[in-house]
C-alpha atoms as a PDB file:
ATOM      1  CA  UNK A   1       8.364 -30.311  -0.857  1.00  0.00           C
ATOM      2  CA  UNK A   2       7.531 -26.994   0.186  1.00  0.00           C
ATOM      3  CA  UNK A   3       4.403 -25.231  -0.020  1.00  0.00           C
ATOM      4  CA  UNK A   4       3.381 -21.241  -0.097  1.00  0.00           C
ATOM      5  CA  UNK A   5      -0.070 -20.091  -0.125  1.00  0.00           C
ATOM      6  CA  UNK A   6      -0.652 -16.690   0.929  1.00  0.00           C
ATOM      7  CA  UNK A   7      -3.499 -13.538   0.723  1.00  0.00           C
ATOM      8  CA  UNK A   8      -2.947 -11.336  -1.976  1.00  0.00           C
ATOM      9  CA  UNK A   9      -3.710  -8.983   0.801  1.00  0.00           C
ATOM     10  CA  UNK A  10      -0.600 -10.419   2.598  1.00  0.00           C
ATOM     11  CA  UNK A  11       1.934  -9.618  -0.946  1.00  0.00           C
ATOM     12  CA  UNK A  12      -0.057  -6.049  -1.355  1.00  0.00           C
ATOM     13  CA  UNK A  13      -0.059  -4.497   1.955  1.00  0.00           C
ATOM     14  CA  UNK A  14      -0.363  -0.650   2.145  1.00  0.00           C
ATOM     15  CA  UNK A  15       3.364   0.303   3.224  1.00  0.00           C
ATOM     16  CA  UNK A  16       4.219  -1.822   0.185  1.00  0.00           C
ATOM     17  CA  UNK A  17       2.403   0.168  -1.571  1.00  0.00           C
ATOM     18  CA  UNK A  18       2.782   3.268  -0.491  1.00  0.00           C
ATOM     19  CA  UNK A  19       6.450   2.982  -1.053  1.00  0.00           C
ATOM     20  CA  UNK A  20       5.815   1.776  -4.730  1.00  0.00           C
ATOM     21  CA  UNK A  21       3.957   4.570  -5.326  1.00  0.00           C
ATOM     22  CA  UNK A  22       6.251   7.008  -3.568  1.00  0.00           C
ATOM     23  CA  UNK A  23       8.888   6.399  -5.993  1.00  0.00           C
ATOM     24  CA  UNK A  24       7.476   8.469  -8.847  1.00  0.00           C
ATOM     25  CA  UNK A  25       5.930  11.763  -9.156  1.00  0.00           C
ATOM     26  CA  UNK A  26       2.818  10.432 -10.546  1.00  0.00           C
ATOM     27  CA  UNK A  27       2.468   7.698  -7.425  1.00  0.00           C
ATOM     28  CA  UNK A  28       3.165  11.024  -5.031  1.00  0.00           C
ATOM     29  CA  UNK A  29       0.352  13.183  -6.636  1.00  0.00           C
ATOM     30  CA  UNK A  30      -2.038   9.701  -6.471  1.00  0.00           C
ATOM     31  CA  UNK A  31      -1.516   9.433  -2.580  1.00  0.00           C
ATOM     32  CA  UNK A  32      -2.065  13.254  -2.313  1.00  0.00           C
ATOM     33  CA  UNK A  33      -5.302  12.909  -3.945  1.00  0.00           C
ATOM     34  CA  UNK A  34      -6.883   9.499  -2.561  1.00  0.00           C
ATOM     35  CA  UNK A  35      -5.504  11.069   0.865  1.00  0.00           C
ATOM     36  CA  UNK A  36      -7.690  14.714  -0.122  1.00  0.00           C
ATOM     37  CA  UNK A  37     -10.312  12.301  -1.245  1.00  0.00           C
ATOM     38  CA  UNK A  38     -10.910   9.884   1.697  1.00  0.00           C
ATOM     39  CA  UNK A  39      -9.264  12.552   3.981  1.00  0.00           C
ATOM     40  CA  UNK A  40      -7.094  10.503   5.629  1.00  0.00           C
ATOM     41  CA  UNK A  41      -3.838   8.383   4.398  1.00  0.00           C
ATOM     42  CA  UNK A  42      -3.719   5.081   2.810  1.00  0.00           C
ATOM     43  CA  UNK A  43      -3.173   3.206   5.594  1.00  0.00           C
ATOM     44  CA  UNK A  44      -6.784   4.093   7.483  1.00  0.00           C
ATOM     45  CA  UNK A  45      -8.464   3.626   4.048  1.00  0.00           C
ATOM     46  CA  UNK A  46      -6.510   0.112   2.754  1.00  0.00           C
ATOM     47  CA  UNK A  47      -9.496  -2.053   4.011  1.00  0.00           C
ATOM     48  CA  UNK A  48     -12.455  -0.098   2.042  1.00  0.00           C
ATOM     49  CA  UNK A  49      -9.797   0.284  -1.111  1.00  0.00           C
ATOM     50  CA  UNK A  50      -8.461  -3.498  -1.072  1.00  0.00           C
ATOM     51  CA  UNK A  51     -10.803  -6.467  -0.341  1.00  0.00           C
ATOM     52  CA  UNK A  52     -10.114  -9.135   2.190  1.00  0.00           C
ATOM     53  CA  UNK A  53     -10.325 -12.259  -0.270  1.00  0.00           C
ATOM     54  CA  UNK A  54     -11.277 -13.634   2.834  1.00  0.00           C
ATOM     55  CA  UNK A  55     -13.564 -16.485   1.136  1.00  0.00           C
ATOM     56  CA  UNK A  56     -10.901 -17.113  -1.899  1.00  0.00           C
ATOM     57  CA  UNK A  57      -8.966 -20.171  -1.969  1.00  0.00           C
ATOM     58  CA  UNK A  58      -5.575 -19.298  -2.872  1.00  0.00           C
ATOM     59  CA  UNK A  59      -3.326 -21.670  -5.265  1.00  0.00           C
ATOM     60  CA  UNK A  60      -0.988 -23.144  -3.640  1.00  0.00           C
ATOM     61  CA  UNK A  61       3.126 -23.047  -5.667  1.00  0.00           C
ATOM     62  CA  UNK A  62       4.949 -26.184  -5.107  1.00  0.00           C
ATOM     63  CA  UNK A  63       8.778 -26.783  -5.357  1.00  0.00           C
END
């Protein structure tokens, strides 16, 4: 049997992300303005954007 349980922070990370949202015109113009916004990139901002779920349990998939 094998067991996975893992953050969502840990499957959304912000260089996943940011290369999702790189792909399209409409993801480039989002970092462009959340980077004018915060004034700095994703990455420095990814902790006050995402929450740590650090209190969450997290259901576990079986195979």
């Amino acid at each position: 049997m094998n067991t996975l349980s893992i953050s969502p922070r840990e499957m959304l990370n912000p260089d996943l992300v940011t290369s999702v949202l790189a792909a399209s015109e409409e993801g480039r113009q989002w970092l462009a303005e959340l980077a004018q916004q915060y004034g700095q990139p994703l990455h420095s901002v990814w902790d006050d954007i995402v929450p740590s779920f650090s209190e969450a349990p997290y259901p576990s998939v079986s195979r």
